[in-house]
N, C-alpha and C. Protein backbone atom coordinates (compact mmCIF):
# COMPACT_ATOMS: atom_id res chain seq x y z
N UNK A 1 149.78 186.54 102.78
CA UNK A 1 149.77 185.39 101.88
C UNK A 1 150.48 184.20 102.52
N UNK A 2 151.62 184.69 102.94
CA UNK A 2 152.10 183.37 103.65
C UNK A 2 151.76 182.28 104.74
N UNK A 3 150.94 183.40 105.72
CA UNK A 3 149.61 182.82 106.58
C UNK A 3 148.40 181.94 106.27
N UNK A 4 148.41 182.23 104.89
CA UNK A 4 147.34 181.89 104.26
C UNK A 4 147.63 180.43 103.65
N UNK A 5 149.07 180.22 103.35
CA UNK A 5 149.96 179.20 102.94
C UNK A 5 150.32 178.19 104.14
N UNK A 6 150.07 179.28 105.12
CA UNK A 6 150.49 178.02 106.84
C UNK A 6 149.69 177.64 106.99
N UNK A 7 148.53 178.32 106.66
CA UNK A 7 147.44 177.42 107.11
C UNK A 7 146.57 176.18 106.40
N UNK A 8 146.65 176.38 105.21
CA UNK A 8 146.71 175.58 104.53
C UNK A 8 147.63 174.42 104.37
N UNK A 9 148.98 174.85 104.45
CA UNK A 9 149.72 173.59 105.13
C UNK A 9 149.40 172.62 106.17
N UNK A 10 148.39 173.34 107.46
CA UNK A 10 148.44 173.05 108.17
C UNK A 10 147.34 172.07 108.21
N UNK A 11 146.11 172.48 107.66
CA UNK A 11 145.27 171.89 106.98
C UNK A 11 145.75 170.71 105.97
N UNK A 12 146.14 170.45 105.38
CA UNK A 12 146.76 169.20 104.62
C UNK A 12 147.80 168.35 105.64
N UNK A 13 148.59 168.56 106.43
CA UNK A 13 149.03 167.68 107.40
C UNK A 13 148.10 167.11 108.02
N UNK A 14 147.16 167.85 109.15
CA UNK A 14 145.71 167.39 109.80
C UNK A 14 144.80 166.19 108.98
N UNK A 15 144.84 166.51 107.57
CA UNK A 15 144.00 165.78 106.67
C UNK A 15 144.62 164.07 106.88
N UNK A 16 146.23 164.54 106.42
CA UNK A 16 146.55 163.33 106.20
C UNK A 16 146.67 162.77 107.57
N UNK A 17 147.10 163.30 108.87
CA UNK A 17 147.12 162.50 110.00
C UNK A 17 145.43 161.82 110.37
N UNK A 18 144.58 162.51 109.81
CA UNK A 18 143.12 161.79 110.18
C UNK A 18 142.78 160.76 109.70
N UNK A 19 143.33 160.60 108.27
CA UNK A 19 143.19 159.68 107.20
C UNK A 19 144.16 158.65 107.97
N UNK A 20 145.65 158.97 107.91
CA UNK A 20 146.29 157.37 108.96
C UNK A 20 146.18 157.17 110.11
N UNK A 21 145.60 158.17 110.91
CA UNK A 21 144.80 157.77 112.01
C UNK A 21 143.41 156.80 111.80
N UNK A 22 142.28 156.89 110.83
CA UNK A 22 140.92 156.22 110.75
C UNK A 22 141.66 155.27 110.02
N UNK A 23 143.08 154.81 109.20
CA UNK A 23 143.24 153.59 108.82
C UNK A 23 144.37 152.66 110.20
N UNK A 24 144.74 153.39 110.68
CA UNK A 24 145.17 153.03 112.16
C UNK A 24 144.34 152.17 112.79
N UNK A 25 142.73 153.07 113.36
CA UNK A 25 142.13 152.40 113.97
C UNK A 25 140.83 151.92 113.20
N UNK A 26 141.00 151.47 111.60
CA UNK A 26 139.99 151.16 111.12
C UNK A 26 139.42 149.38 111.70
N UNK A 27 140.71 148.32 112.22
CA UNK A 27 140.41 147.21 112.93
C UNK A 27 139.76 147.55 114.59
N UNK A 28 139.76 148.62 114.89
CA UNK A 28 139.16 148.34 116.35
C UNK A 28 138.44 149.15 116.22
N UNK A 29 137.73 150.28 115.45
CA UNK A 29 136.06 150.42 115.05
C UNK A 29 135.67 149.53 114.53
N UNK A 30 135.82 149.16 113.71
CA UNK A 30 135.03 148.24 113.01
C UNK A 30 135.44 147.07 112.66
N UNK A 31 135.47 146.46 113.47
CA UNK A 31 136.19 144.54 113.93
C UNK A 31 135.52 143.74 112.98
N UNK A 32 136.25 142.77 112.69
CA UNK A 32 135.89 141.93 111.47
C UNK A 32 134.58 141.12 112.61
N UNK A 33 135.14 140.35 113.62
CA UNK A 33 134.91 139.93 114.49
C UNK A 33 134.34 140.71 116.12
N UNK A 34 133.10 141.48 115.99
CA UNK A 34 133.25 142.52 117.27
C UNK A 34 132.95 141.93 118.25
N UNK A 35 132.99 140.24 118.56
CA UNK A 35 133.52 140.04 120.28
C UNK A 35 134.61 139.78 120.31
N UNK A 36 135.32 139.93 119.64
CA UNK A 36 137.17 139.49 119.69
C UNK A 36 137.76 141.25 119.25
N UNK A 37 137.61 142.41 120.10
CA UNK A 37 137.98 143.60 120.21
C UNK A 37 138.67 143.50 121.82
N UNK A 38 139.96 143.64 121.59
CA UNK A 38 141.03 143.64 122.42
C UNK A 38 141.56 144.59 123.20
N UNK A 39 142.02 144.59 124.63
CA UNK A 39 142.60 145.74 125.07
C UNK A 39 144.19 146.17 124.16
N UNK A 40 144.61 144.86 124.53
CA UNK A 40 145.71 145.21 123.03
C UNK A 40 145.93 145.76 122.14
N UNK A 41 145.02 145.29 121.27
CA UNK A 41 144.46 146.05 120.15
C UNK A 41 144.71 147.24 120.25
N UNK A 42 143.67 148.33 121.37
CA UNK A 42 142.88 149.40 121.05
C UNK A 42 144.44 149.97 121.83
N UNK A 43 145.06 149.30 122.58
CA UNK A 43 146.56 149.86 122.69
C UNK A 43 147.32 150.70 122.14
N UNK A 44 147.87 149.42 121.46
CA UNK A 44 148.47 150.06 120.17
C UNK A 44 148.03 150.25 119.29
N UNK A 45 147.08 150.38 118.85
CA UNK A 45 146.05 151.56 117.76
C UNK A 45 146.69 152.87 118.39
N UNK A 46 146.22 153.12 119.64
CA UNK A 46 146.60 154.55 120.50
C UNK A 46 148.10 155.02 120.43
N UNK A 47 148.86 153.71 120.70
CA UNK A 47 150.28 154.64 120.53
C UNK A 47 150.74 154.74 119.07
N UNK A 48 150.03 153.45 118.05
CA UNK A 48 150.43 154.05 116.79
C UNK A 48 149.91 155.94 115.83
N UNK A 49 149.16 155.84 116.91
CA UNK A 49 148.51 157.18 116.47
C UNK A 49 149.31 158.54 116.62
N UNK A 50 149.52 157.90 118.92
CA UNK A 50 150.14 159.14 118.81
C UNK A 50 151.69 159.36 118.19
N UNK A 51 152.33 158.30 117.72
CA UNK A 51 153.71 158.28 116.97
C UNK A 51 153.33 159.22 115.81
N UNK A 52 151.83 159.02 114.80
CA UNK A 52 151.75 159.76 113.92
C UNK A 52 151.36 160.83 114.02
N UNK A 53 150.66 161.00 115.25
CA UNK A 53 150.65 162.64 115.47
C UNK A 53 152.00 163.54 115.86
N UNK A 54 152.37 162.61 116.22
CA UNK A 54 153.83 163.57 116.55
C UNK A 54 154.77 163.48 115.17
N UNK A 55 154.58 162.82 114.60
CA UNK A 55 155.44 163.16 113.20
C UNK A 55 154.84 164.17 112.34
N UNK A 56 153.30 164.19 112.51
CA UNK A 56 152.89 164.94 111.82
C UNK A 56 152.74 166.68 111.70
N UNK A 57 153.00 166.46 113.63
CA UNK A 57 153.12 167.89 114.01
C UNK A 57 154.57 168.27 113.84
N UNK A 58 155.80 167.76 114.18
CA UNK A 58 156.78 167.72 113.44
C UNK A 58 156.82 168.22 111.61
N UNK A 59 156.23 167.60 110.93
CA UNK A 59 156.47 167.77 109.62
C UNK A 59 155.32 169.24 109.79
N UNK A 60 154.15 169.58 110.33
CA UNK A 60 153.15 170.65 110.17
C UNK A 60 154.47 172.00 110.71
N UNK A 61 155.06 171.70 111.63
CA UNK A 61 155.77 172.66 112.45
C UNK A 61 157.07 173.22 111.53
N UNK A 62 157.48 172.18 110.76
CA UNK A 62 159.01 172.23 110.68
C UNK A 62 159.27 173.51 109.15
N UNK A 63 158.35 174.53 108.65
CA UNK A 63 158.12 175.66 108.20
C UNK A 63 158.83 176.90 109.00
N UNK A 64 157.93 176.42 110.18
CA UNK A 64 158.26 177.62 110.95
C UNK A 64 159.79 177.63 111.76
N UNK A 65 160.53 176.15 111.42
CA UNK A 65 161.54 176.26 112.40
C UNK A 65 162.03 176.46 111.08
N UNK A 66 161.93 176.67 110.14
CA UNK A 66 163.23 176.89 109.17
C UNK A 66 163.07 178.40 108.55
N UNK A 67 161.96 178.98 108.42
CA UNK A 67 161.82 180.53 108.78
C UNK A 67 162.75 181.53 109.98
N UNK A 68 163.16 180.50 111.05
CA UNK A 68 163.44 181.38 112.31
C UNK A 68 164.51 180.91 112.28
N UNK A 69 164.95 179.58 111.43
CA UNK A 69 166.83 179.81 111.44
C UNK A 69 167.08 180.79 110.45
N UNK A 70 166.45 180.74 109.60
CA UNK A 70 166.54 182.02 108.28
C UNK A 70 166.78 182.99 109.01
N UNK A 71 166.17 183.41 109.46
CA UNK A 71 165.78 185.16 110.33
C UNK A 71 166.83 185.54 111.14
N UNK A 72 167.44 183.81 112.48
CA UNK A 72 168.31 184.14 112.94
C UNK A 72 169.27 184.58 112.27
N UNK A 73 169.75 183.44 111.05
CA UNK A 73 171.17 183.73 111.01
C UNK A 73 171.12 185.65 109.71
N UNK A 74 170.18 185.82 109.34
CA UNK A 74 169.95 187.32 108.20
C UNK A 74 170.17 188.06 109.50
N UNK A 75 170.16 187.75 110.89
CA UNK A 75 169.61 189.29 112.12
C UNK A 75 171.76 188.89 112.35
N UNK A 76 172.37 187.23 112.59
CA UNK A 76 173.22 187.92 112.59
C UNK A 76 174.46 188.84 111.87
N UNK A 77 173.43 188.85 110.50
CA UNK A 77 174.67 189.14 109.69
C UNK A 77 174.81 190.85 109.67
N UNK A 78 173.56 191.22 110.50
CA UNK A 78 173.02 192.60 110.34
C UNK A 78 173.71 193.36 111.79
């Protein structure tokens, strides 16, 4: 069950990073103006993305790091 709960977690992080990713780069798909599409632009579209992918894998991940401080500190009490 709990697998079943990660993954589904994991699935709803993914969701939402796709969603502020396609509103990320919703100006450089689809330019108000598409001969004024910028290297700039499509720049930082890219690093704003990957900032949100890495928060997102952060927040997708951060289950499992708090399971394995659990575990550590129950193994050292044992």
């Amino acid at each position: 069950m709990i697998k079943v709960m990660l993954i589904a977690w994991y699935i709803f992080v993914g969701v939402i990073w796709l969603s502020s990713a396609y509103v990320i780069f919703e100006n450089v798909i689809f330019p108000e103006y598409p001969d004024r599409v910028y290297k700039k632009d499509v720049i930082e579209s890219c690093i704003d993305t990957l900032v949100a992918a890495s928060i997102a894998l952060i927040i997708a991940l951060l289950p499992n790091f708090i399971v394995a401080v659990i575990q550590w500190i129950v193994s050292l009490c044992h």
